[in-house]
PDB file of N, CA and C in Angstrom:
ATOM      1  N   UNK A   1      75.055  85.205-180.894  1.00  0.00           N
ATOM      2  CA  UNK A   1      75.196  84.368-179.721  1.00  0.00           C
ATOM      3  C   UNK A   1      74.457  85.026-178.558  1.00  0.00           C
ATOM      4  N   UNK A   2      73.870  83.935-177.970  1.00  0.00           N
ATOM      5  CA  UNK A   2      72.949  84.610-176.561  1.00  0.00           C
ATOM      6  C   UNK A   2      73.347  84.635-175.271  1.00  0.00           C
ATOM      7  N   UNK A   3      73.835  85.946-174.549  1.00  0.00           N
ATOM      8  CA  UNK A   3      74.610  85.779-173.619  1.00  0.00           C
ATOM      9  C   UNK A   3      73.947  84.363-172.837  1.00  0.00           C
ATOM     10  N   UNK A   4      74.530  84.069-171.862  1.00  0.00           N
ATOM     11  CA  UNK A   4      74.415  82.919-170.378  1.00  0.00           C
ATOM     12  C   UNK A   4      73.682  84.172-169.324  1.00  0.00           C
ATOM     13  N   UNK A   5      72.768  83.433-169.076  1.00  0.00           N
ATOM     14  CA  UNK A   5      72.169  83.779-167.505  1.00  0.00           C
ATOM     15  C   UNK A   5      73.029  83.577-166.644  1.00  0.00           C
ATOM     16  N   UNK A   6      73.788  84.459-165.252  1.00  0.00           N
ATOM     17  CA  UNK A   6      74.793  84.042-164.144  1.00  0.00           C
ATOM     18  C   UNK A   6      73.631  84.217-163.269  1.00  0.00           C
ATOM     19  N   UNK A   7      72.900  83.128-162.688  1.00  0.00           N
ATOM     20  CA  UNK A   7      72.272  83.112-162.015  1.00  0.00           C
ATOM     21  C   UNK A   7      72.404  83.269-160.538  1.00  0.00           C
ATOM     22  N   UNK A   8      73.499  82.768-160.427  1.00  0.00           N
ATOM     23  CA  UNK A   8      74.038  82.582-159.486  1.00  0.00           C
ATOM     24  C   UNK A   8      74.186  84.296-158.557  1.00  0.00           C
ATOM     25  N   UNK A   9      74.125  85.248-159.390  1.00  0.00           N
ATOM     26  CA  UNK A   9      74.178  86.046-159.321  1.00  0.00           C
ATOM     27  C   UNK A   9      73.214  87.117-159.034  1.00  0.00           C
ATOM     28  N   UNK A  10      71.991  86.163-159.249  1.00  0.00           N
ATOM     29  CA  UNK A  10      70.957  87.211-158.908  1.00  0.00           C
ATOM     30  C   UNK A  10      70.348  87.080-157.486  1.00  0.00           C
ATOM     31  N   UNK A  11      69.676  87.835-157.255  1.00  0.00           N
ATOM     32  CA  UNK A  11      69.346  87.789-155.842  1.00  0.00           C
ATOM     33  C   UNK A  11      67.464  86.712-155.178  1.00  0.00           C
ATOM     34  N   UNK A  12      67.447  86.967-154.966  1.00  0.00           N
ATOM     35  CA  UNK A  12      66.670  85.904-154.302  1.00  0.00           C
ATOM     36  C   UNK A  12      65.316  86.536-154.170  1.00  0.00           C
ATOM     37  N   UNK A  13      64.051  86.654-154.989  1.00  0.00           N
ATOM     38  CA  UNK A  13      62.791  87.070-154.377  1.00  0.00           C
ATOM     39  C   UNK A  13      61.841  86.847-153.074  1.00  0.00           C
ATOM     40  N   UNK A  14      61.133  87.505-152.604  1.00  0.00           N
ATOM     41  CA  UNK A  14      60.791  86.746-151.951  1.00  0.00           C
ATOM     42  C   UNK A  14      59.530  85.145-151.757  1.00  0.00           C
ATOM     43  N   UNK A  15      59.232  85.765-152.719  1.00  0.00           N
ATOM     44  CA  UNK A  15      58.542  84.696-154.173  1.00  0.00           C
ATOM     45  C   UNK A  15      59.253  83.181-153.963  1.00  0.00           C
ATOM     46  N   UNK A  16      60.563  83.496-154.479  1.00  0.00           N
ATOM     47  CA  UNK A  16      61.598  82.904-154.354  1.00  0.00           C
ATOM     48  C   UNK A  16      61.961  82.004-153.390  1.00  0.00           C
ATOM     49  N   UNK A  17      61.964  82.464-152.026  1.00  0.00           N
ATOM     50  CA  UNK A  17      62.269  82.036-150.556  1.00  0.00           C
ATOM     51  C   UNK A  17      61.141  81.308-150.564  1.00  0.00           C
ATOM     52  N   UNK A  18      59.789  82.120-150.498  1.00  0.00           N
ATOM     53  CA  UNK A  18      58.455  81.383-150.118  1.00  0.00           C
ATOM     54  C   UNK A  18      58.479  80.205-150.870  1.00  0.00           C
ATOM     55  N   UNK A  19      58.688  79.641-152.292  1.00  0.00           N
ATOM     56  CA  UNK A  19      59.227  78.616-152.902  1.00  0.00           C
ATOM     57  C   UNK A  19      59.131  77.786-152.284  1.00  0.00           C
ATOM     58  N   UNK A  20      60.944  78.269-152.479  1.00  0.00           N
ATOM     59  CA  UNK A  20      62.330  77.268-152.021  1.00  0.00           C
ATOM     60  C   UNK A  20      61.480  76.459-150.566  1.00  0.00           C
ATOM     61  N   UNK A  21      61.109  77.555-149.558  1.00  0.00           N
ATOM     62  CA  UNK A  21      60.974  77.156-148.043  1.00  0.00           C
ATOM     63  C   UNK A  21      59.771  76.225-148.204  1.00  0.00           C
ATOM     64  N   UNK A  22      58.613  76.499-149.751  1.00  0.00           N
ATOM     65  CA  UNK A  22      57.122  74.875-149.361  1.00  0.00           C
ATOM     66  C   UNK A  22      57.517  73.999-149.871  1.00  0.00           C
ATOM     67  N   UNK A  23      58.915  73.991-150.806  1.00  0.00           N
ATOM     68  CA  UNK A  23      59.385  72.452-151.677  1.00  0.00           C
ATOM     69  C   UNK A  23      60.122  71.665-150.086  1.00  0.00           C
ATOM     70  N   UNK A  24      60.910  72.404-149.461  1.00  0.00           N
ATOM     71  CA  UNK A  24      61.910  72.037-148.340  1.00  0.00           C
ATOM     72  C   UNK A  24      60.650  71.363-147.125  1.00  0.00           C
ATOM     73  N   UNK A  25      59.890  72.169-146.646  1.00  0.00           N
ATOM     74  CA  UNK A  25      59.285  71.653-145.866  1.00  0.00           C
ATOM     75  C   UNK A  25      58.107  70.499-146.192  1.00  0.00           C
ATOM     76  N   UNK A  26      57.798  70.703-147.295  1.00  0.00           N
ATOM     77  CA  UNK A  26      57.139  69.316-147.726  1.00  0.00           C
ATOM     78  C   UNK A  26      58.166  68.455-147.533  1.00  0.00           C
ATOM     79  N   UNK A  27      59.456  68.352-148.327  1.00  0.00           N
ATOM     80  CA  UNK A  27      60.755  67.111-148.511  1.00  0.00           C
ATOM     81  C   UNK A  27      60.377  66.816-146.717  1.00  0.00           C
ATOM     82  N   UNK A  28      60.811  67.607-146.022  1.00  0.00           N
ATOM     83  CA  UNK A  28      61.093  67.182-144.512  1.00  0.00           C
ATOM     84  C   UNK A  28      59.803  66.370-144.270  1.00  0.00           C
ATOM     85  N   UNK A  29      58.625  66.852-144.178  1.00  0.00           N
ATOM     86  CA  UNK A  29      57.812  66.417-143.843  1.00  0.00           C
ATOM     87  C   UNK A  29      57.261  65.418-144.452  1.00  0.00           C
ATOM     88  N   UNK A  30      57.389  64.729-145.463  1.00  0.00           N
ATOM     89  CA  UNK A  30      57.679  63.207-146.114  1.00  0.00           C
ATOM     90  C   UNK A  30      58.412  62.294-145.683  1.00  0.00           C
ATOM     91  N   UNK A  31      59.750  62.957-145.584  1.00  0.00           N
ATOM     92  CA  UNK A  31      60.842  62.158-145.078  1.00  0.00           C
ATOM     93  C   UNK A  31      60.828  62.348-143.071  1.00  0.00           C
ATOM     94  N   UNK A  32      59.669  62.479-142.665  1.00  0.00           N
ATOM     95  CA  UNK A  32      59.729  63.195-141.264  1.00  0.00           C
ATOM     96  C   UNK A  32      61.144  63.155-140.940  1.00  0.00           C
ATOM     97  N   UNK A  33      61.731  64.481-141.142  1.00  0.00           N
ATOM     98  CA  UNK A  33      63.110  64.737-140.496  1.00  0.00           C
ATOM     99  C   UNK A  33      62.705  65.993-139.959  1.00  0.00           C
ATOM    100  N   UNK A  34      63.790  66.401-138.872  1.00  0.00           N
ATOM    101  CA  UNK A  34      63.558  67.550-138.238  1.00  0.00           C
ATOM    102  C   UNK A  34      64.043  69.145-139.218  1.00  0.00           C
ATOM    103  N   UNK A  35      63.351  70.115-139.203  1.00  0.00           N
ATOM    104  CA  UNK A  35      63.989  71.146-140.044  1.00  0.00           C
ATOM    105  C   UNK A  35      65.580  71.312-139.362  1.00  0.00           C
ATOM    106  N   UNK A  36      65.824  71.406-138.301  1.00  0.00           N
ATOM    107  CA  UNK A  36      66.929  71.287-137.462  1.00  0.00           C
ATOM    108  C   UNK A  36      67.934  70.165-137.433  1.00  0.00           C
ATOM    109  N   UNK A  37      67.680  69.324-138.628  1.00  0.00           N
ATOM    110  CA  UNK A  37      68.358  68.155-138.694  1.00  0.00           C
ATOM    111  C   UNK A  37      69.860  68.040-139.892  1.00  0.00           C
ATOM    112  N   UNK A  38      70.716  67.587-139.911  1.00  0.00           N
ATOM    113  CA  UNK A  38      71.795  67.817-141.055  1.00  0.00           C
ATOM    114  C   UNK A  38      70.921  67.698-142.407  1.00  0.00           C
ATOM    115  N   UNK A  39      69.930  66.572-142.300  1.00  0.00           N
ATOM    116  CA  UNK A  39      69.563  66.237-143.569  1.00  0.00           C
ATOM    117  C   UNK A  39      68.853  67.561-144.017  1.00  0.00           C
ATOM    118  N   UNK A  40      68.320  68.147-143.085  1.00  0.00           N
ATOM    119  CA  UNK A  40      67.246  69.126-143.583  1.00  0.00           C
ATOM    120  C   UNK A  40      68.600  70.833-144.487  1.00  0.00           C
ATOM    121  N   UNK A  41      69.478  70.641-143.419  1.00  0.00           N
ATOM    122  CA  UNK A  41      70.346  71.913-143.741  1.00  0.00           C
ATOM    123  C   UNK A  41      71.022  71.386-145.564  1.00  0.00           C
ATOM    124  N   UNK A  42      71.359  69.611-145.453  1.00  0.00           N
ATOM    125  CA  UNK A  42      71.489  69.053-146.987  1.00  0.00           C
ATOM    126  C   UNK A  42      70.576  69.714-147.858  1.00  0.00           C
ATOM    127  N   UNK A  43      69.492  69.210-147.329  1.00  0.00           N
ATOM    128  CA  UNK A  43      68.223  69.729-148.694  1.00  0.00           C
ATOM    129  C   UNK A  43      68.518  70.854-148.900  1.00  0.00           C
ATOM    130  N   UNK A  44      68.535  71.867-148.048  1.00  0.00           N
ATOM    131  CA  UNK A  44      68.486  73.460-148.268  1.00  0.00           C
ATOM    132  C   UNK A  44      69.139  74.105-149.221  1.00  0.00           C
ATOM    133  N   UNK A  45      70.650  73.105-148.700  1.00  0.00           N
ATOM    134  CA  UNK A  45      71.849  73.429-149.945  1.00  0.00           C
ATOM    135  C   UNK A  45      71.488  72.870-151.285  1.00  0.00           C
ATOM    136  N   UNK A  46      70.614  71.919-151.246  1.00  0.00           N
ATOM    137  CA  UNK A  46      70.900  71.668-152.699  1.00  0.00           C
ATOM    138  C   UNK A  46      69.570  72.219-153.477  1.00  0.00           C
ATOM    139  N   UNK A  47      68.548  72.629-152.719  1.00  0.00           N
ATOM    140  CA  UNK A  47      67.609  73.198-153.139  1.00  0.00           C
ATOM    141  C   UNK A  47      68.192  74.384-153.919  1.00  0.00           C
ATOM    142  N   UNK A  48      69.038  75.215-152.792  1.00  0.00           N
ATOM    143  CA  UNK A  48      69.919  76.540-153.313  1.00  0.00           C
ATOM    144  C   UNK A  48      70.691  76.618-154.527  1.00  0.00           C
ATOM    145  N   UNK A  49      71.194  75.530-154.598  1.00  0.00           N
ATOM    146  CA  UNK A  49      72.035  75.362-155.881  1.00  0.00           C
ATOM    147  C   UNK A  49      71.684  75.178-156.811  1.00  0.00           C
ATOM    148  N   UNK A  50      70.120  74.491-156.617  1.00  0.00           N
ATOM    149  CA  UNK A  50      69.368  73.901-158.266  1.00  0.00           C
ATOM    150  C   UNK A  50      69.297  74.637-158.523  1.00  0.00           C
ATOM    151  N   UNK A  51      68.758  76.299-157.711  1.00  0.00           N
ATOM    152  CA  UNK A  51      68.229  77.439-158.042  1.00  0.00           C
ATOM    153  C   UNK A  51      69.166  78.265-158.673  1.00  0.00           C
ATOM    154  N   UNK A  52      70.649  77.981-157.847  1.00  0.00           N
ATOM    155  CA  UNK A  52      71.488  79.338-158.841  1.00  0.00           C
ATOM    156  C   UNK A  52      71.566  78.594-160.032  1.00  0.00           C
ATOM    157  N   UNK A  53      71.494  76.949-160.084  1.00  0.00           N
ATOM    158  CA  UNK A  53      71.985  76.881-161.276  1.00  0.00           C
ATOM    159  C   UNK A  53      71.230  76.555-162.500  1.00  0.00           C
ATOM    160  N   UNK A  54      70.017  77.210-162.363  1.00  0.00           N
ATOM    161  CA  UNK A  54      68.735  77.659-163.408  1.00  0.00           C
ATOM    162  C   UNK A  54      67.516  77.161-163.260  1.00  0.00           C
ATOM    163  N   UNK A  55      67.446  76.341-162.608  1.00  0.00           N
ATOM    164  CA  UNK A  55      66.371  75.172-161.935  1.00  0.00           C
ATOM    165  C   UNK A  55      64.908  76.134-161.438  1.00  0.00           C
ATOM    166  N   UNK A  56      64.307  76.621-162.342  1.00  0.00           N
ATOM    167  CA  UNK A  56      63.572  77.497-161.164  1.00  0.00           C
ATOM    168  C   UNK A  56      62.232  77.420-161.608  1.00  0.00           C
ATOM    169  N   UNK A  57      62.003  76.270-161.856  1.00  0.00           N
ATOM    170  CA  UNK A  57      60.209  75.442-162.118  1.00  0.00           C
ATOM    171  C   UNK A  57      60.035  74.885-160.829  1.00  0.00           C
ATOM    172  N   UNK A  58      59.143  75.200-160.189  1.00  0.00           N
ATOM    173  CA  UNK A  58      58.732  74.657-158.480  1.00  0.00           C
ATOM    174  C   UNK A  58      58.649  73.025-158.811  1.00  0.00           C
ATOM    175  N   UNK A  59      57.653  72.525-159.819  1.00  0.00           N
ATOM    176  CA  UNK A  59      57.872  70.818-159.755  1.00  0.00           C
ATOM    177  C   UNK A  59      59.766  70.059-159.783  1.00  0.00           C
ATOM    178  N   UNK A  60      60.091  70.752-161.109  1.00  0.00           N
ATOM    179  CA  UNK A  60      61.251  70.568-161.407  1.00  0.00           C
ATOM    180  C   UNK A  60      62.184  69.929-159.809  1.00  0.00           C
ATOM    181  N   UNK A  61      61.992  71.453-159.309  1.00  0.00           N
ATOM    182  CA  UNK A  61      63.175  71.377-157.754  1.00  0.00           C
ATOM    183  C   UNK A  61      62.320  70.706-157.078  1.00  0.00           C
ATOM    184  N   UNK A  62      60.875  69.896-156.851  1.00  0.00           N
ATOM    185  CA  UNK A  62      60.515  69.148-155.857  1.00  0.00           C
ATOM    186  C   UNK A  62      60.826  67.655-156.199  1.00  0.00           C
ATOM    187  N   UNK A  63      60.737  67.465-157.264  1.00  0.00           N
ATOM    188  CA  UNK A  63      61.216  66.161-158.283  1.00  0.00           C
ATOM    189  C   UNK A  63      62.553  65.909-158.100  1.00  0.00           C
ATOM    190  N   UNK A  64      63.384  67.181-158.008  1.00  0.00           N
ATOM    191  CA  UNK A  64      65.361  66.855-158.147  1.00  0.00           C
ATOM    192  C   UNK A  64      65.184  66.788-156.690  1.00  0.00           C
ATOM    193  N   UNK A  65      64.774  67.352-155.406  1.00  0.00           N
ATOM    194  CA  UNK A  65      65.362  67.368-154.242  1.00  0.00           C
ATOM    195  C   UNK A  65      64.594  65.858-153.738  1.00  0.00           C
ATOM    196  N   UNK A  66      63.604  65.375-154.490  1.00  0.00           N
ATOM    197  CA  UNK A  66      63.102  64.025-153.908  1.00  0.00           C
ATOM    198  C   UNK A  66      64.505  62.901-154.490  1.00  0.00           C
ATOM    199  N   UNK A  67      64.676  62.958-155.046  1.00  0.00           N
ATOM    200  CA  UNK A  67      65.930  62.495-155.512  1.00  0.00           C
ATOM    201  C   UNK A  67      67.321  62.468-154.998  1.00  0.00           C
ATOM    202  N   UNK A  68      67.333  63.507-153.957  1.00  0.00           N
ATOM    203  CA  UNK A  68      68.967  64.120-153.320  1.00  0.00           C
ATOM    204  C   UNK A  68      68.853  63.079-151.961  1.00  0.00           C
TER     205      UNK A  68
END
Protein backbone atom coordinates (compact mmCIF):
# COMPACT_ATOMS: atom_id res chain seq x y z
CA UNK A 1 0.00 0.00 0.00
CA UNK A 2 1.20 3.57 -0.96
CA UNK A 3 1.26 5.91 1.74
CA UNK A 4 -1.25 9.35 0.98
CA UNK A 5 0.49 12.59 0.25
CA UNK A 6 -0.73 15.19 3.42
CA UNK A 7 -0.36 17.93 1.39
CA UNK A 8 -1.81 20.01 3.24
CA UNK A 9 1.12 19.82 5.10
CA UNK A 10 3.71 20.88 3.09
CA UNK A 11 4.89 24.18 2.80
CA UNK A 12 4.52 26.47 0.03
CA UNK A 13 7.47 27.22 -2.65
CA UNK A 14 8.08 30.07 -3.87
CA UNK A 15 7.52 28.64 -7.31
CA UNK A 16 4.45 27.90 -5.69
CA UNK A 17 3.21 31.49 -4.60
CA UNK A 18 4.53 32.88 -7.99
CA UNK A 19 1.86 30.25 -9.41
CA UNK A 20 -0.89 30.49 -7.26
CA UNK A 21 -0.48 34.67 -7.45
CA UNK A 22 -0.48 34.52 -12.11
CA UNK A 23 -3.61 31.96 -12.00
CA UNK A 24 -5.36 34.62 -9.26
CA UNK A 25 -4.49 37.68 -11.02
CA UNK A 26 -5.37 36.60 -14.42
CA UNK A 27 -9.05 35.18 -12.69
CA UNK A 28 -9.32 38.96 -11.37
CA UNK A 29 -8.38 40.46 -14.31
CA UNK A 30 -11.00 38.58 -16.57
CA UNK A 31 -13.52 38.93 -14.19
CA UNK A 32 -12.23 42.79 -13.65
CA UNK A 33 -12.61 42.59 -9.88
CA UNK A 34 -10.49 44.41 -7.55
CA UNK A 35 -7.51 42.23 -5.88
CA UNK A 36 -8.96 44.02 -2.71
CA UNK A 37 -12.34 42.77 -3.37
CA UNK A 38 -14.24 39.70 -1.26
CA UNK A 39 -14.40 37.94 -4.53
CA UNK A 40 -10.74 38.22 -5.05
CA UNK A 41 -9.86 37.08 -1.13
CA UNK A 42 -12.77 33.92 -2.40
CA UNK A 43 -10.49 32.99 -5.22
CA UNK A 44 -7.41 33.00 -3.06
CA UNK A 45 -9.04 30.58 -0.69
CA UNK A 46 -9.98 28.30 -3.04
CA UNK A 47 -7.00 28.52 -5.14
CA UNK A 48 -5.25 27.50 -1.62
CA UNK A 49 -7.21 24.62 -1.08
CA UNK A 50 -7.05 23.08 -4.62
CA UNK A 51 -3.43 23.25 -3.77
CA UNK A 52 -3.37 21.53 -0.32
CA UNK A 53 -5.65 19.28 -1.73
CA UNK A 54 -3.27 17.92 -4.59
CA UNK A 55 -4.31 20.13 -7.41
CA UNK A 56 -0.93 21.33 -8.41
CA UNK A 57 -1.00 21.40 -12.46
CA UNK A 58 -1.09 25.34 -13.17
CA UNK A 59 -3.94 24.66 -16.09
CA UNK A 60 -5.77 22.28 -13.81
CA UNK A 61 -6.18 25.28 -10.89
CA UNK A 62 -6.86 27.95 -13.73
CA UNK A 63 -9.70 25.71 -15.22
CA UNK A 64 -11.16 24.79 -11.39
CA UNK A 65 -10.88 28.52 -10.16
CA UNK A 66 -12.67 29.68 -13.60
CA UNK A 67 -15.33 27.60 -12.40
CA UNK A 68 -15.53 28.85 -8.52
Amino acid sequence: MCPSIDFYSLPLSSADLDMLQRILDRELEARHVSGSSDEAGMLARTLIELFQAGVRAEEALREMVKAA
